[in-house]
C-alpha atoms as a PDB file:
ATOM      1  CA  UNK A   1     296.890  42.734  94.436  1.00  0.00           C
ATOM      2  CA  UNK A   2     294.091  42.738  96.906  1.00  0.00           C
ATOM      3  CA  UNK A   3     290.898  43.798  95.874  1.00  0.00           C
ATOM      4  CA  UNK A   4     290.103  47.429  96.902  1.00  0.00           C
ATOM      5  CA  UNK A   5     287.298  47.921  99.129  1.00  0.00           C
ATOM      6  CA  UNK A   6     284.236  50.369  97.865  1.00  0.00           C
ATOM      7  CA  UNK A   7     283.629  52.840 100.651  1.00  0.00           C
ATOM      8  CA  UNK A   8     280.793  52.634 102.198  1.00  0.00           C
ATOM      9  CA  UNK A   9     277.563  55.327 101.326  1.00  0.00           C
ATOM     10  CA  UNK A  10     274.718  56.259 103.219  1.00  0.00           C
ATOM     11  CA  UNK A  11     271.230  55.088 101.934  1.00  0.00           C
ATOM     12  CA  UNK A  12     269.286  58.133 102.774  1.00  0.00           C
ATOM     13  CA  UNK A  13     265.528  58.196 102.532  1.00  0.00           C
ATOM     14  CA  UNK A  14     262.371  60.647 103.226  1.00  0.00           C
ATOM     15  CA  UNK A  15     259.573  59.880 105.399  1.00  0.00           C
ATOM     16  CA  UNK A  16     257.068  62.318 103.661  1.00  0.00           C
ATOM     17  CA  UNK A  17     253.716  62.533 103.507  1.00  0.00           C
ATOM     18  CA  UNK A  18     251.612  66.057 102.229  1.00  0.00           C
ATOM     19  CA  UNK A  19     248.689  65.286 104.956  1.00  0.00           C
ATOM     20  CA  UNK A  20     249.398  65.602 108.159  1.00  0.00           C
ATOM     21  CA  UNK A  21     248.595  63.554 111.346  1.00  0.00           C
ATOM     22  CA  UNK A  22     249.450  60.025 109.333  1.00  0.00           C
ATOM     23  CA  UNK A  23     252.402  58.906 111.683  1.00  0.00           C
ATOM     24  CA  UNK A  24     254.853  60.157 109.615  1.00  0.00           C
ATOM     25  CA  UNK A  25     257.171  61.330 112.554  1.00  0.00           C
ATOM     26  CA  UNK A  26     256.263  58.341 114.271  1.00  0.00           C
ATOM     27  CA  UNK A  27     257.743  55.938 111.066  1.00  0.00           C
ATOM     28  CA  UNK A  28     260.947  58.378 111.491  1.00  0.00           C
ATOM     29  CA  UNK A  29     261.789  57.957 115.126  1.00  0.00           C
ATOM     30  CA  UNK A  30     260.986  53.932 115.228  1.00  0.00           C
ATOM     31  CA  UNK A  31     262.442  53.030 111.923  1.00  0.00           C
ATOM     32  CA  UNK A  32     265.581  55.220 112.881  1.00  0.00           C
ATOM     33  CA  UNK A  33     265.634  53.109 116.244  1.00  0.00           C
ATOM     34  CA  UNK A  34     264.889  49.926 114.612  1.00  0.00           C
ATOM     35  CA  UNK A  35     268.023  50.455 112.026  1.00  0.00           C
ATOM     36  CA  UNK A  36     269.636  51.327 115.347  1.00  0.00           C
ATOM     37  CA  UNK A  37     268.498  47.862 117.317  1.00  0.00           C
ATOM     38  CA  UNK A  38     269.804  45.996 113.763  1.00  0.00           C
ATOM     39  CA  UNK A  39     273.412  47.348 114.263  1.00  0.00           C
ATOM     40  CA  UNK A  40     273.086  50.407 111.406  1.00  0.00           C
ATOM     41  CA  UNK A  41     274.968  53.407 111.822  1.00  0.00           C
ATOM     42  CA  UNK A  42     271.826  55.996 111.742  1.00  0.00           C
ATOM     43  CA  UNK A  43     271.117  59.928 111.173  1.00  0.00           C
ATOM     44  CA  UNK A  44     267.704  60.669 111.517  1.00  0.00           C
ATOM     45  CA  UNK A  45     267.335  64.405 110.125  1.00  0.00           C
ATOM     46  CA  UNK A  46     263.738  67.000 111.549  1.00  0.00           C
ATOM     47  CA  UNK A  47     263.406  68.437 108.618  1.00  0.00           C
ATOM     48  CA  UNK A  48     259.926  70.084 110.148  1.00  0.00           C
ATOM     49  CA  UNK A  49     259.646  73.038 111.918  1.00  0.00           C
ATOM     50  CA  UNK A  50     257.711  71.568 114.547  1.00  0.00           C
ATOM     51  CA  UNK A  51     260.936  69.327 116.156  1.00  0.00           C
ATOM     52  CA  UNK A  52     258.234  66.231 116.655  1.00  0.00           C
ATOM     53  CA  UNK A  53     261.175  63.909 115.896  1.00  0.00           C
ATOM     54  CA  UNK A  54     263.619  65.711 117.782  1.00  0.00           C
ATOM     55  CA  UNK A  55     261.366  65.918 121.039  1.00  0.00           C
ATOM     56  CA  UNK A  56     260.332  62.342 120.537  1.00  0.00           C
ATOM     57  CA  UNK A  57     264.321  61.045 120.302  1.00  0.00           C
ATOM     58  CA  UNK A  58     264.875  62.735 123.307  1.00  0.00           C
ATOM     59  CA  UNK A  59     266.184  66.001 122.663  1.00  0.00           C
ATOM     60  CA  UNK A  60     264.900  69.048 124.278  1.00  0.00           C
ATOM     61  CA  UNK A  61     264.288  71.406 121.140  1.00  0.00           C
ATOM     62  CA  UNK A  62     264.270  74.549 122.972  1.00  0.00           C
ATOM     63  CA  UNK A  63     267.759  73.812 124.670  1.00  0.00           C
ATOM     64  CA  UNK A  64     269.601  72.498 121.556  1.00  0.00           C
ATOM     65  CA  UNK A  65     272.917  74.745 120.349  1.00  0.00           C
ATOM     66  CA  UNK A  66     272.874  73.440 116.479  1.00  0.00           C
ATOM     67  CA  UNK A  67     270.107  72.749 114.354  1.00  0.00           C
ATOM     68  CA  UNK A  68     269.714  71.152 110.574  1.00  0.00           C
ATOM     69  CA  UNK A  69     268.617  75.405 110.120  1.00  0.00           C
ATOM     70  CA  UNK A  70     272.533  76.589 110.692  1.00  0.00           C
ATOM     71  CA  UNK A  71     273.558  73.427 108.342  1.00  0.00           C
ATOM     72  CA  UNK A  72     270.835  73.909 105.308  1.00  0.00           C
ATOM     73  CA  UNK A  73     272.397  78.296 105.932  1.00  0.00           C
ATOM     74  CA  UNK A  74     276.024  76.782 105.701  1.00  0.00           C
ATOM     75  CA  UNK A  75     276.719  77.404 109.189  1.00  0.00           C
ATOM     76  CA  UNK A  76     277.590  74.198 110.443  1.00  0.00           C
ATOM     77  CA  UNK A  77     278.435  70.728 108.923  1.00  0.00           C
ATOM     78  CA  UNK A  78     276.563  68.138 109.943  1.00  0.00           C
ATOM     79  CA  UNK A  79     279.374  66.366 111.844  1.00  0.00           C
ATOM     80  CA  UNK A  80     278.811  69.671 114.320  1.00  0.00           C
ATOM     81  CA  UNK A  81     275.376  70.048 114.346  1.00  0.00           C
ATOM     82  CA  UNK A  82     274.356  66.224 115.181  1.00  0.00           C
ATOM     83  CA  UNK A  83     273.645  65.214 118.165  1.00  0.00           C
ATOM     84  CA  UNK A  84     273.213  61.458 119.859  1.00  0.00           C
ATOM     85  CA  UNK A  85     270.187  60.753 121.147  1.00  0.00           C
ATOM     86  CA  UNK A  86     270.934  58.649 125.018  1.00  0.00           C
ATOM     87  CA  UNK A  87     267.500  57.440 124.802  1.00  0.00           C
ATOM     88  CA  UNK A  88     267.325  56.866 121.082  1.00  0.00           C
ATOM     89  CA  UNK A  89     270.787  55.564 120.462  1.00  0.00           C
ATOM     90  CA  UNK A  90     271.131  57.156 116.667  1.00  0.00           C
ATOM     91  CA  UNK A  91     272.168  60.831 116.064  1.00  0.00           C
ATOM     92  CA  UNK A  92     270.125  63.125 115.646  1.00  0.00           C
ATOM     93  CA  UNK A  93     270.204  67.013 113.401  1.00  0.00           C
ATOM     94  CA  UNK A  94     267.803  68.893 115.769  1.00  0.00           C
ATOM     95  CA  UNK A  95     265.045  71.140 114.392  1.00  0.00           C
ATOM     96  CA  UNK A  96     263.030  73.381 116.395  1.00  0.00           C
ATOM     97  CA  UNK A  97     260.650  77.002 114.989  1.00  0.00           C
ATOM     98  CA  UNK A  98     263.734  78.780 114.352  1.00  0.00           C
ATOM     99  CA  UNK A  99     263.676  76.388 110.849  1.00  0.00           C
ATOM    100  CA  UNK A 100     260.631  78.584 109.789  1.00  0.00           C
ATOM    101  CA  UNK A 101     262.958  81.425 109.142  1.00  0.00           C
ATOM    102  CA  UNK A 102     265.565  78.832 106.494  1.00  0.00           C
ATOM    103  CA  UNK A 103     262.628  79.386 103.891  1.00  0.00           C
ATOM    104  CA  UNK A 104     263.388  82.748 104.072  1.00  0.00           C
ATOM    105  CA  UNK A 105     267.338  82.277 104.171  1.00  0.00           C
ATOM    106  CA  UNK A 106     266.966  79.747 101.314  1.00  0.00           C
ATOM    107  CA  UNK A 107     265.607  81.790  98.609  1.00  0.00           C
ATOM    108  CA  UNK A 108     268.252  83.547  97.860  1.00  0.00           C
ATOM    109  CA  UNK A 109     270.768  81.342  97.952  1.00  0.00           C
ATOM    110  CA  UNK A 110     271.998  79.482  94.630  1.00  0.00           C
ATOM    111  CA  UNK A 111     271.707  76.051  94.156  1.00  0.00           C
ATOM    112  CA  UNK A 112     269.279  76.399  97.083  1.00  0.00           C
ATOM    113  CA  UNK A 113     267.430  73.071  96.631  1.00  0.00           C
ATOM    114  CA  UNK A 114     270.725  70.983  97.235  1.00  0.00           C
ATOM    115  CA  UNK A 115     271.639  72.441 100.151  1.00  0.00           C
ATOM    116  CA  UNK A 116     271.221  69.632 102.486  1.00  0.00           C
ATOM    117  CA  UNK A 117     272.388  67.358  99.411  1.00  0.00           C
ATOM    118  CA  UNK A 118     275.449  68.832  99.573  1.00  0.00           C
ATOM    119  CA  UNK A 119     276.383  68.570 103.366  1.00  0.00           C
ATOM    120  CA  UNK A 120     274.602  65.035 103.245  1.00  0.00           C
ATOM    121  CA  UNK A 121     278.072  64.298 100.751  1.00  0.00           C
ATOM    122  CA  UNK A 122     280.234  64.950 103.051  1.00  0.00           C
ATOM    123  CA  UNK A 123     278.976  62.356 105.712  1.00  0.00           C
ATOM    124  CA  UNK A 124     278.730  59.620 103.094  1.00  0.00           C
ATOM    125  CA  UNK A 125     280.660  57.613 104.767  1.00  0.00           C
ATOM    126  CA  UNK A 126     279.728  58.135 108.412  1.00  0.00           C
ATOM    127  CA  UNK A 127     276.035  56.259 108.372  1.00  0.00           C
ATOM    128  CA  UNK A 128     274.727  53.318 106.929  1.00  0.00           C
ATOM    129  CA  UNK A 129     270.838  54.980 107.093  1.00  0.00           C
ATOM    130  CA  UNK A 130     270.025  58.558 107.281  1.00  0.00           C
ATOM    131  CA  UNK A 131     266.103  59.089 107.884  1.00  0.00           C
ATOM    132  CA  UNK A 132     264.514  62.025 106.723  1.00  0.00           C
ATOM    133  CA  UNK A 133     261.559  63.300 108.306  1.00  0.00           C
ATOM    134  CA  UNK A 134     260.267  65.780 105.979  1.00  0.00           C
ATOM    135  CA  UNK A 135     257.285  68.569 106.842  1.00  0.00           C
ATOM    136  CA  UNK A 136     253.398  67.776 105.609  1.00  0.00           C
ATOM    137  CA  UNK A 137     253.825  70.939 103.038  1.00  0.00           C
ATOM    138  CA  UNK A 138     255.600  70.589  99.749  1.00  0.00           C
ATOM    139  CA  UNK A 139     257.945  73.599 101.074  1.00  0.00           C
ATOM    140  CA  UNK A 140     261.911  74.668 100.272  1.00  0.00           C
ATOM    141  CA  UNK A 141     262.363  72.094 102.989  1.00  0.00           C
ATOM    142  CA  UNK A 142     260.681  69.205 101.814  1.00  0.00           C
ATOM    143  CA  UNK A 143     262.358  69.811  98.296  1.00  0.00           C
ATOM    144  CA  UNK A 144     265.488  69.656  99.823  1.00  0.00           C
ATOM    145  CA  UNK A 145     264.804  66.337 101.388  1.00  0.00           C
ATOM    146  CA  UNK A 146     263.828  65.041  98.353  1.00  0.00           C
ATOM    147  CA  UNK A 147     266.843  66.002  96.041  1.00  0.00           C
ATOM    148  CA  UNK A 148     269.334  64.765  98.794  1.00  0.00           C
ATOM    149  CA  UNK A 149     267.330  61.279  99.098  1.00  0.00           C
ATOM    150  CA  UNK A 150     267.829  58.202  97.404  1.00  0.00           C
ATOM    151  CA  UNK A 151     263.912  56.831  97.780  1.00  0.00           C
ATOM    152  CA  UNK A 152     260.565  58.085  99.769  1.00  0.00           C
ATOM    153  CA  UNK A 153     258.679  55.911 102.099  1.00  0.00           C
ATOM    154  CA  UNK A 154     255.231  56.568 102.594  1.00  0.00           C
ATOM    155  CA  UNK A 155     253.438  56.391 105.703  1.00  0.00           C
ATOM    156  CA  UNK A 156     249.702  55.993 104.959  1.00  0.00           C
ATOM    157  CA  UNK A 157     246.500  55.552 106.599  1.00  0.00           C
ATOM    158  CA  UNK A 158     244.080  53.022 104.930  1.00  0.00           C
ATOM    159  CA  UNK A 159     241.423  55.610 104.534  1.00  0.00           C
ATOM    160  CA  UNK A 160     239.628  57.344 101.608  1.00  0.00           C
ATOM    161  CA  UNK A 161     240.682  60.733 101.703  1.00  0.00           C
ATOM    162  CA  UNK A 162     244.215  59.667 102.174  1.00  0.00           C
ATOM    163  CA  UNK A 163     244.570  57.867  98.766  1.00  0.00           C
ATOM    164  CA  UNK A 164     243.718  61.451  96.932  1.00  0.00           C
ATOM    165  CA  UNK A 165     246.882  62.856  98.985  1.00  0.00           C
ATOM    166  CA  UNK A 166     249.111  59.710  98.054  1.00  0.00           C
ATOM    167  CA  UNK A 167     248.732  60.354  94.416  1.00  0.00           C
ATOM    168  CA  UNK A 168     249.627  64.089  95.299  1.00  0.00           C
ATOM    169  CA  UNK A 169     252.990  63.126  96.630  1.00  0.00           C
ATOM    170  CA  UNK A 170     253.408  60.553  94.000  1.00  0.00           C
ATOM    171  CA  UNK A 171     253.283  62.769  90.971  1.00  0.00           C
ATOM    172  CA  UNK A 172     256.037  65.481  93.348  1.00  0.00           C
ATOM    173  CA  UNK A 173     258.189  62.837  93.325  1.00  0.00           C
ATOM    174  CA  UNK A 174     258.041  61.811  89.553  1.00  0.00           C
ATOM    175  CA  UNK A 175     258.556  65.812  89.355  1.00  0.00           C
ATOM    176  CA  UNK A 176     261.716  65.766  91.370  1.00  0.00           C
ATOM    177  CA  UNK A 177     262.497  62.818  89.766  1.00  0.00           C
ATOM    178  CA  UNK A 178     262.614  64.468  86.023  1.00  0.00           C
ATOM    179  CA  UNK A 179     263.653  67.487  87.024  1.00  0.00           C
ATOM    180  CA  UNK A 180     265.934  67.617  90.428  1.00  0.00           C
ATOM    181  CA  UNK A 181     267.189  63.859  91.296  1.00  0.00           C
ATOM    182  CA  UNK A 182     267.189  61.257  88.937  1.00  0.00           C
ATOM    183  CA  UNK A 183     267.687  59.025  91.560  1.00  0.00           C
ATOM    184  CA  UNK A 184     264.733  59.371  93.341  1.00  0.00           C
ATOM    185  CA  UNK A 185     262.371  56.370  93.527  1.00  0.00           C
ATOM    186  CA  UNK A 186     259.152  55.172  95.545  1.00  0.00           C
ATOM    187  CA  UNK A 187     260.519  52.825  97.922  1.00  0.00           C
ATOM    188  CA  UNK A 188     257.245  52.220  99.257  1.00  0.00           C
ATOM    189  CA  UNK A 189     253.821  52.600 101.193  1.00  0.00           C
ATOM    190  CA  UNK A 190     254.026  52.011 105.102  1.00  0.00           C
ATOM    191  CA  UNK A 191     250.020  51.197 106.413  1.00  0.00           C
ATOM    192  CA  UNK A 192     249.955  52.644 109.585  1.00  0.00           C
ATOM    193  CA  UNK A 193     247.375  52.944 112.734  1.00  0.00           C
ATOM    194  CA  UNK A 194     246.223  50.095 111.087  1.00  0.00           C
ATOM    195  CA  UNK A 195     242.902  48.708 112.514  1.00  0.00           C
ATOM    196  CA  UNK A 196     241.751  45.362 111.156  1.00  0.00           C
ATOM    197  CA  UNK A 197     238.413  45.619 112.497  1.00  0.00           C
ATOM    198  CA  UNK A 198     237.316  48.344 109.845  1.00  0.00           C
ATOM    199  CA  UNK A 199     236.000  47.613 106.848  1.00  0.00           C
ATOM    200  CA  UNK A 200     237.179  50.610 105.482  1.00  0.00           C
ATOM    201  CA  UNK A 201     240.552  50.381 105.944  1.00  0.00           C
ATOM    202  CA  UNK A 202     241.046  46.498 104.508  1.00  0.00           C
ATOM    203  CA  UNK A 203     239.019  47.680 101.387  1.00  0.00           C
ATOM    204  CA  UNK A 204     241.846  50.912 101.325  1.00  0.00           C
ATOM    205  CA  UNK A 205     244.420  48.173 101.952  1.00  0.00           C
ATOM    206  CA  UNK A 206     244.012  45.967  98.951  1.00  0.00           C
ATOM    207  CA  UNK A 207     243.537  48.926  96.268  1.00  0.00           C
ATOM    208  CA  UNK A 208     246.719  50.103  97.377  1.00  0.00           C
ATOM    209  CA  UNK A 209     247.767  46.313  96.946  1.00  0.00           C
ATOM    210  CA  UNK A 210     246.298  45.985  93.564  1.00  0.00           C
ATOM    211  CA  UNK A 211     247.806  49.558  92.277  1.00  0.00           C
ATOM    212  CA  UNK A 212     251.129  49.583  93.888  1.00  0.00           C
ATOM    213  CA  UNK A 213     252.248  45.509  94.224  1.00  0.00           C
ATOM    214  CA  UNK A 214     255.531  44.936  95.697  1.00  0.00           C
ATOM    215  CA  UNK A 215     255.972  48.742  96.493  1.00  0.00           C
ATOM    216  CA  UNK A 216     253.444  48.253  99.214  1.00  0.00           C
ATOM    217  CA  UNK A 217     255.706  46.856 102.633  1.00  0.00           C
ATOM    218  CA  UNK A 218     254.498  43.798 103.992  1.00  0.00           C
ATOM    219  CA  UNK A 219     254.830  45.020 107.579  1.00  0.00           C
ATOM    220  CA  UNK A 220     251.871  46.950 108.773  1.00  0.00           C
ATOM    221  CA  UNK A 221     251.941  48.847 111.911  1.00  0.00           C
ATOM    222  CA  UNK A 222     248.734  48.788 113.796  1.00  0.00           C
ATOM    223  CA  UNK A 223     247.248  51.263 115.876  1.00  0.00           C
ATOM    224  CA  UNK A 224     248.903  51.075 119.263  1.00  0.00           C
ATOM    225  CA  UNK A 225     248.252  52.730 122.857  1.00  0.00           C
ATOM    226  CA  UNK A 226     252.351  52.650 123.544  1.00  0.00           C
ATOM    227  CA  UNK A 227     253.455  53.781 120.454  1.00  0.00           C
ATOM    228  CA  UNK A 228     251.471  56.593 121.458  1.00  0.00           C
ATOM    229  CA  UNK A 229     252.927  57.270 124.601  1.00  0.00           C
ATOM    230  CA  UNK A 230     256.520  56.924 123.817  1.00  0.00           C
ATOM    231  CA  UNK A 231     257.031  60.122 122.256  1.00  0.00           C
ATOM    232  CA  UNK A 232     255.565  61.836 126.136  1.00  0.00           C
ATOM    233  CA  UNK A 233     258.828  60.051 127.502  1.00  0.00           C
ATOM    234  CA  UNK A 234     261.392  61.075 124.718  1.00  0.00           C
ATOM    235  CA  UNK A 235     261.940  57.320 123.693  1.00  0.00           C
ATOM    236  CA  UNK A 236     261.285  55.576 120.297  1.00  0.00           C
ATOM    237  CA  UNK A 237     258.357  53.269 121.157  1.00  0.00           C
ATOM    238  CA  UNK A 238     260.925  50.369 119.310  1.00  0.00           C
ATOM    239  CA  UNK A 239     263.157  50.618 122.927  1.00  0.00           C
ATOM    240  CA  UNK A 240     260.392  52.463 124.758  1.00  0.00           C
ATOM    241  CA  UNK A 241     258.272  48.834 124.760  1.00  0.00           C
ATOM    242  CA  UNK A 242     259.786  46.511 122.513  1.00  0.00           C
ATOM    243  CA  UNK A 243     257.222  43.613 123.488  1.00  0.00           C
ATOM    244  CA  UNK A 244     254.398  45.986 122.267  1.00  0.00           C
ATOM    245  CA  UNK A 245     252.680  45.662 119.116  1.00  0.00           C
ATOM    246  CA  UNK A 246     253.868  48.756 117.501  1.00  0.00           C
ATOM    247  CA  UNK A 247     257.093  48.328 118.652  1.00  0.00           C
ATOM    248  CA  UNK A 248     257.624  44.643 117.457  1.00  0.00           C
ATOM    249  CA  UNK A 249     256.148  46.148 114.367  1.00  0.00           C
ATOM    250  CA  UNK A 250     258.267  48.579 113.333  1.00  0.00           C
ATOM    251  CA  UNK A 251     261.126  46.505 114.139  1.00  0.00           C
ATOM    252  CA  UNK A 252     259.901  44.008 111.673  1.00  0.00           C
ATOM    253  CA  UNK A 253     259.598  47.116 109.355  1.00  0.00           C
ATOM    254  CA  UNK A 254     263.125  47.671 109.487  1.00  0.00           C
ATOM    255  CA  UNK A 255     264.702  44.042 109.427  1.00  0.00           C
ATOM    256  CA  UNK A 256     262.175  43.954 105.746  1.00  0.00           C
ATOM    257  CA  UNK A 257     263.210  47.105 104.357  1.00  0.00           C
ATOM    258  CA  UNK A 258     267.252  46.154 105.039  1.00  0.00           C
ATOM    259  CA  UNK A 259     266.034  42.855 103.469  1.00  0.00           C
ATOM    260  CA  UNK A 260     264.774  44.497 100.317  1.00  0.00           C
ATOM    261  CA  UNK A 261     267.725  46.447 100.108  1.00  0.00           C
ATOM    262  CA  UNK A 262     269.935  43.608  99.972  1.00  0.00           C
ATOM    263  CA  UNK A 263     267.616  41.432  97.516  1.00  0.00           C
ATOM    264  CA  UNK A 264     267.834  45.087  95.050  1.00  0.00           C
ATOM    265  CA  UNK A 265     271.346  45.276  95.293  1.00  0.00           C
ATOM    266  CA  UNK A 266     271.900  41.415  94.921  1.00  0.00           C
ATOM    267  CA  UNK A 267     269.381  41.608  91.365  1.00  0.00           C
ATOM    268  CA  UNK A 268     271.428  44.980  90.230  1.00  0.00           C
ATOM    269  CA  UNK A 269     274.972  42.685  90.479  1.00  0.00           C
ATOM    270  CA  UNK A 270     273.185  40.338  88.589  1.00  0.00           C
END
């Protein structure tokens, strides 16, 4: 009798970071399209208000029928609601302000954290990756991007302040952990806008070396004019200037965190 083959299911992680300005959006969009330029099957899901990802995968927020706001209401299933992205090549669940209002919406609803858990199920088997870029506020949102994820990647810059907000976000997700999604793990710190020249930042670097080991990615993404500029042209700065810095970067990103993925899963079948 031949062996029967497991379905496949979507790894699904949050970009999430509680300060804002740290590339977070940035590490969506490029590791979505560098999954993409690997051969994945990707979602990336705006899970902020402010439709940064959307805008910068090509979408025009204000002109977009479905949002993730009708799916987290129970409006729409994902498989309506997402859209492919020409310029990005993955699919995308739009946000754009009207998302403010799913706070509201939310609060009343049962079960109201595992909303986007729930429609995430039934597109298990669609995508290989589905990216989560969560909001800078620990909000209804955010929660529900961290109940319906398997891990959280951290985009960080190496500065001071920055380590106070990474042990913020740490100790949320040991408290969705216990309480929400037992699943949840830190998959790992991302150093972005990473400048070599400072002091600062390589003295930032290897504390987050020393307290986090293997949880901190090899890759580090530097800081980079055309990175910059791809978002101004709707384009993922991965197929916006692949010979770039950033954009070589963050494909590297994405060819090590598939590699991890596999080496984890290879330990786990012992």
């Amino acid at each position: 009798m031949a062996e029967s083959v497991k379905p496949k299911v979507s790894k699904v992680f949050c970009i999430a970071n509680q300060k804002g300005g740290v590339g977070k959006t940035t590490t969506a969009i490029n590791l979505s399209a560098a999954l993409t330029k690997l051969g994945k099957k990707v979602l990336l899901i705006d899970l902020d208000p402010q439709g940064n990802a959307t805008t910068g995968s090509g979408l025009d927020k204000t002109q977009v029928d479905s949002t993730i706001y009708e799916v987290l209401i129970g409006e729409k299933t994902i498989a309506e609601a997402a859209k492919t992205s020409e310029s990005a090549k993955y699919d995308v669940l739009a946000s754009n302000r009207e998302l403010s209002g799913a706070e509201i919406d939310l609060v009343n609803m049962e079960d109201r954290e595992n909303q986007l858990k729930s429609a995430l199920d039934k597109v298990s088997d669609v995508y290989d990756f589905v990216i989560i870029d969560c909001p800078p506020t620990l909000s209804l949102l955010t929660l529900n991007g961290l109940v319906a994820a398997d891990g959280v990647i951290i985009p960080m810059q190496c500065e001071y302040f920055a380590l106070e907000g990474l042990s913020d976000l740490v100790n949320t997700i040991k408290r969705v952990y216990r309480n929400l999604n037992p699943k949840l793990s830190l998959i790992g710190v991302l150093r972005v806008m990473f400048d070599t020249r400072v002091t600062l930042q390589q003295q930032v670097s290897e504390q987050l070396d020393r307290h986090f080991g293997d949880r901190v990615f090899e890759t580090v993404i530097p800081r980079n004019v055309r990175l910059a500029e791809a978002p101004s042209h709707g384009i993922p700065g991965v197929f916006y200037d692949p010979s770039s810095r950033g954009g070589k970067a963050y494909l590297a990103f994405g060819k090590e965190l598939v590699s991890r993925l596999v080496k984890e899963e290879k330990e786990r079948k012992g």
